[in-house]
Protein backbone atom coordinates (compact mmCIF):
# COMPACT_ATOMS: atom_id res chain seq x y z
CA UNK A 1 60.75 140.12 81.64
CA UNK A 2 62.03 141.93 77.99
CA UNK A 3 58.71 141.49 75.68
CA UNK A 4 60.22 141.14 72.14
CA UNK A 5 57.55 141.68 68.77
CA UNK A 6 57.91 138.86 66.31
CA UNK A 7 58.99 141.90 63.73
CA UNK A 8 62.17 142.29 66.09
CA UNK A 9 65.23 140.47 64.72
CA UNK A 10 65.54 138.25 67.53
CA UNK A 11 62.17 136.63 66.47
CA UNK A 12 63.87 134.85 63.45
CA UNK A 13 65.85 131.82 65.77
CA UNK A 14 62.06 131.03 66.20
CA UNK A 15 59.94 131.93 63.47
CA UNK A 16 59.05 134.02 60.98
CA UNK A 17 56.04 136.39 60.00
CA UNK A 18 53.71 135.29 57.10
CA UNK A 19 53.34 137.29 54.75
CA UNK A 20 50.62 137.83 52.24
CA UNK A 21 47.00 135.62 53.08
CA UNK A 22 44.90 138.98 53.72
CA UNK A 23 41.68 137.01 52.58
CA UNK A 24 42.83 133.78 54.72
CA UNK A 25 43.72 135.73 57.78
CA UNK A 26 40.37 137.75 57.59
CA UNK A 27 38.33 134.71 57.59
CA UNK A 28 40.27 132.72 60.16
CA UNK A 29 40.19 135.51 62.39
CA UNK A 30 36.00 136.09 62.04
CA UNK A 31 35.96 131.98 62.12
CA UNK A 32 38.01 132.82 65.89
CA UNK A 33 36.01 135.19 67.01
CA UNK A 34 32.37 133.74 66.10
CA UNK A 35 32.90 129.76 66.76
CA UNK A 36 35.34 129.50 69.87
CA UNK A 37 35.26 130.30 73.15
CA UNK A 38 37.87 132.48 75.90
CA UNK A 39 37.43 130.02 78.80
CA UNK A 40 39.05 131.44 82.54
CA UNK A 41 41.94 128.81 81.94
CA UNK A 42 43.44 127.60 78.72
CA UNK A 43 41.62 125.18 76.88
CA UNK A 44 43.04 123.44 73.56
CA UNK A 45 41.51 121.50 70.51
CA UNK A 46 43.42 119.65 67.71
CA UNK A 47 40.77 120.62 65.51
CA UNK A 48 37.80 122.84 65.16
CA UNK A 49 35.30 122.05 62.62
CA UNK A 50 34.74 125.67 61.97
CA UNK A 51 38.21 126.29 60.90
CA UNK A 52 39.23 123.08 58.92
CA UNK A 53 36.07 123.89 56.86
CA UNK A 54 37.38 127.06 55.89
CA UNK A 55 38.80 127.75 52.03
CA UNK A 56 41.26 129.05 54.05
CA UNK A 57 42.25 126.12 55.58
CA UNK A 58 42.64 124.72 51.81
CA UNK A 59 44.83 127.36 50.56
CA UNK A 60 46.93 127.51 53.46
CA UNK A 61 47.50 123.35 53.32
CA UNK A 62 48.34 123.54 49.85
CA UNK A 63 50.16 126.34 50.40
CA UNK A 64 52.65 126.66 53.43
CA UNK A 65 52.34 122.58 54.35
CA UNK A 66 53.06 121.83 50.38
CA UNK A 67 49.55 119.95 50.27
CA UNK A 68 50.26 118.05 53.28
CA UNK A 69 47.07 117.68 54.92
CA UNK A 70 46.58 119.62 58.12
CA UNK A 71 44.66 120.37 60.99
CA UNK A 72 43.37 124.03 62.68
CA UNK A 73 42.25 124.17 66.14
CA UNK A 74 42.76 126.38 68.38
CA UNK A 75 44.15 127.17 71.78
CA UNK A 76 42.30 129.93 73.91
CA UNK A 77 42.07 131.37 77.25
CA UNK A 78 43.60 133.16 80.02
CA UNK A 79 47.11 132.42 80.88
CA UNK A 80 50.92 134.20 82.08
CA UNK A 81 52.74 131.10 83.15
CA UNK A 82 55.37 129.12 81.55
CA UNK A 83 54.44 125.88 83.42
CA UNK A 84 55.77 123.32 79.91
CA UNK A 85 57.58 123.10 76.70
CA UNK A 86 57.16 121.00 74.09
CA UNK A 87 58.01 120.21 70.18
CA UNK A 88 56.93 118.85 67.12
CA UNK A 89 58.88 117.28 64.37
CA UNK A 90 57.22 119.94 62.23
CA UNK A 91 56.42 123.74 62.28
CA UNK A 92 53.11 125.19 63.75
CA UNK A 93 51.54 127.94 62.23
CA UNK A 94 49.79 130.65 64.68
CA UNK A 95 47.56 133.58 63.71
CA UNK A 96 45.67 135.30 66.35
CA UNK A 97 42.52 136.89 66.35
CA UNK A 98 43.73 139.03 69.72
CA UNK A 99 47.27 140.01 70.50
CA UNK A 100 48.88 137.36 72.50
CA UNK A 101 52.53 136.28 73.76
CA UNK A 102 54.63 133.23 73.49
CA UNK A 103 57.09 131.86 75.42
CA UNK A 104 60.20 130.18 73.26
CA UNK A 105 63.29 128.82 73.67
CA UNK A 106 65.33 126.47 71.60
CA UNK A 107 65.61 122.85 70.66
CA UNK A 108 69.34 123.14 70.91
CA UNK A 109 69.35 124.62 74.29
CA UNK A 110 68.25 121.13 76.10
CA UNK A 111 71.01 119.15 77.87
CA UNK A 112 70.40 115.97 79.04
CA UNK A 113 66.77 116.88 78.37
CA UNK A 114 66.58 119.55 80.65
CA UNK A 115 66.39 123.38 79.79
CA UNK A 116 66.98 126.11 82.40
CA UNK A 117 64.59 129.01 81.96
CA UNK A 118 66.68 131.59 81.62
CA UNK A 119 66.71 130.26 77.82
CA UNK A 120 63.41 131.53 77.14
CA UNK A 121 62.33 134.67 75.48
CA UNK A 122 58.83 136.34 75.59
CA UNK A 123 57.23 137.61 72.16
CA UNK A 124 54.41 139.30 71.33
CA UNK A 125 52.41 138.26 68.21
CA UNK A 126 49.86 141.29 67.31
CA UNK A 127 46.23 140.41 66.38
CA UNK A 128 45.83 139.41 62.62
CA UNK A 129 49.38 138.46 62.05
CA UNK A 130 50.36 134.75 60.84
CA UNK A 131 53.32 133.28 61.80
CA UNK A 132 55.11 130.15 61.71
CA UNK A 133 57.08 128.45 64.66
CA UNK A 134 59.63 126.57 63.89
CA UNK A 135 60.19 123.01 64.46
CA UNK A 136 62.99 123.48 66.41
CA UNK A 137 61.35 126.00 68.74
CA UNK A 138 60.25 125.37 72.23
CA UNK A 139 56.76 126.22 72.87
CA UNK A 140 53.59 125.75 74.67
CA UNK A 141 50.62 127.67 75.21
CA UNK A 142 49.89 131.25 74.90
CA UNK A 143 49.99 133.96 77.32
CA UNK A 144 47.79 137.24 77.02
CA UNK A 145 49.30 140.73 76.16
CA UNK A 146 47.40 142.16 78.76
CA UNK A 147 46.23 141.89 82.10
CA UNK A 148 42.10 142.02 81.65
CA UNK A 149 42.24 140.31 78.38
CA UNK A 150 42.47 136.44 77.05
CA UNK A 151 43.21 135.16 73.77
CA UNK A 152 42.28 133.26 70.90
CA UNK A 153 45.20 131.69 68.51
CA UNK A 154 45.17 129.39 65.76
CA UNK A 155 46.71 126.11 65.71
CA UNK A 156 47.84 124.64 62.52
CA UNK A 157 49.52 121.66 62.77
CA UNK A 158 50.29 118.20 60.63
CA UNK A 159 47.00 116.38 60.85
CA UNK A 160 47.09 113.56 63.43
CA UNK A 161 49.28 115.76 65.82
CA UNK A 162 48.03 115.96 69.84
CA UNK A 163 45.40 113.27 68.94
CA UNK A 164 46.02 110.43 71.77
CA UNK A 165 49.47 108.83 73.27
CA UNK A 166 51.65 106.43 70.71
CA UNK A 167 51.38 103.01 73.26
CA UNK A 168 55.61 101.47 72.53
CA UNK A 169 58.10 100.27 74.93
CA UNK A 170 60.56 103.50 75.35
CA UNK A 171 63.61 103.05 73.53
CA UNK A 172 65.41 106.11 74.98
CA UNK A 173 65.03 109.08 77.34
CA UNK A 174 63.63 111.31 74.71
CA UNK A 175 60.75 108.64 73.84
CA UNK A 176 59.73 109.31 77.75
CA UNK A 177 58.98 112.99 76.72
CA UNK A 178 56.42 111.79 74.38
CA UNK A 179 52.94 113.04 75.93
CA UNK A 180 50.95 112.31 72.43
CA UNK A 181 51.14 112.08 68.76
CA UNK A 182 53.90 114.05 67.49
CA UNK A 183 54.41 115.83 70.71
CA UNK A 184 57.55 115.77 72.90
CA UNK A 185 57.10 117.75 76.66
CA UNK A 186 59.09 119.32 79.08
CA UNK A 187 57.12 120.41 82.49
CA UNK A 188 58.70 122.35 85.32
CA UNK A 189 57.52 120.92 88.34
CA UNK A 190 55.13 123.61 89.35
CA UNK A 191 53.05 122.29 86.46
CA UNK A 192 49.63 120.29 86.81
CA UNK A 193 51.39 118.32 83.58
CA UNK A 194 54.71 117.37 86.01
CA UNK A 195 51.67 116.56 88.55
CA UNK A 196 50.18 114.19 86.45
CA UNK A 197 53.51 112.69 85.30
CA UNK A 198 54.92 114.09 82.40
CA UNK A 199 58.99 114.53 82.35
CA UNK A 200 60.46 117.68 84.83
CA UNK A 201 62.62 119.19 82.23
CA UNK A 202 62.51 122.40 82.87
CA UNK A 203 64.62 123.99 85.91
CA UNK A 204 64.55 127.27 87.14
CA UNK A 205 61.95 129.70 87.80
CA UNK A 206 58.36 129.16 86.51
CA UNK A 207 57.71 132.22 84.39
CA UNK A 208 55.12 134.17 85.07
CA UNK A 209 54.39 137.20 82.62
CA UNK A 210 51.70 138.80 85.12
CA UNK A 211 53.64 141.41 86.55
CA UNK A 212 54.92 142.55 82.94
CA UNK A 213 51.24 143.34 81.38
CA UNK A 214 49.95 146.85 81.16
């Protein structure tokens, strides 16, 4: 599989680099590397007491979320699989205190909630760079950019977001995607997510980045 860099022009469907924060990245990136773990798997939390005390974490809310509070946790571990995507109604910032890889598609490339993976591009997000995905960007969690290392990535979201499972009465198929707060999920059916339920939206292969890493 093609491994784009989020400074390649194709990166801007998704996202875009942040620029500026030196002193915000520096300390998020220490705060990474001193209070969170790189587990064999992938392991995720909504938010990390270590980061959301941060000055950083101030600046950047009043900042890039327009004083909308948020929340940083993290997502870390070892992973090269595809296995889900999912989206927010609002962007997601990312910063990395390792290199790492994500796997995006598009919003507007689901029909009838389904998404082939063809659709979905691999780009690599180098250590110490900020970056915000888009709401309408198809994500999930990261992969590593190489084969004996893991990562460790940021997570800034609105506050409140991946925090439990809204309990209403579906209204409409895209309420059934709705695996917690503020989170909509598509699993291919390889997935331990599909296994436990969630909506088989993605057809295709499963991608698996393994045999691409140096």
């Amino acid at each position: 599989m093609k491994i784009y860099n989020v400074t390649d022009p194709e990166f801007t469907n998704y996202g875009r680099i942040i620029e500026g924060y030196e002193e915000e990245k520096k300390a998020i990136v220490e705060a990474l590397k001193s209070s969170t773990p790189v587990p064999e798997g992938t392991d995720y939390v909504a938010e990390e007491p270590a980061l959301q005390s941060l000055a950083a974490a101030d600046s950047i809310t009043n900042s890039l979320f327009g004083g909308s509070p948020m929340q940083f946790g993290w997502c870390n571990g070892h992973n090269t699989k595809l296995n889900c995507l999912e989206y927010h109604r609002s962007s997601e910032i990312n910063l990395g205190s390792t290199d790492f890889i994500l796997l995006l598609a598009k919003r507007e490339e689901i029909v009838d909630h389904k998404i082939d993976s063809s659709k979905v591009k691999a780009f690599l997000c180098p250590a110490g760079t900020m970056i915000e995905v888009y709401a309408t960007a198809l994500h999930y969690a990261p992969c590593q950019a190489s084969k004996d290392s893991g990562f460790q990535v940021l997570v800034g979201l609105p506050k409140g977001t991946n925090v439990g499972k809204p309990d209403f009465e579906p209204k409409n198929q895209e309420d059934r995607l709705i695996t917690a707060t503020n989170k909509w999920l598509l699993a291919h059916a390889e997935s331990s997510e599909a296994k436990d339920g969630a909506w088989v939206g993605i057809t295709g292969v499963n991608i698996d980045i393994a045999g691409d890493l140096a």
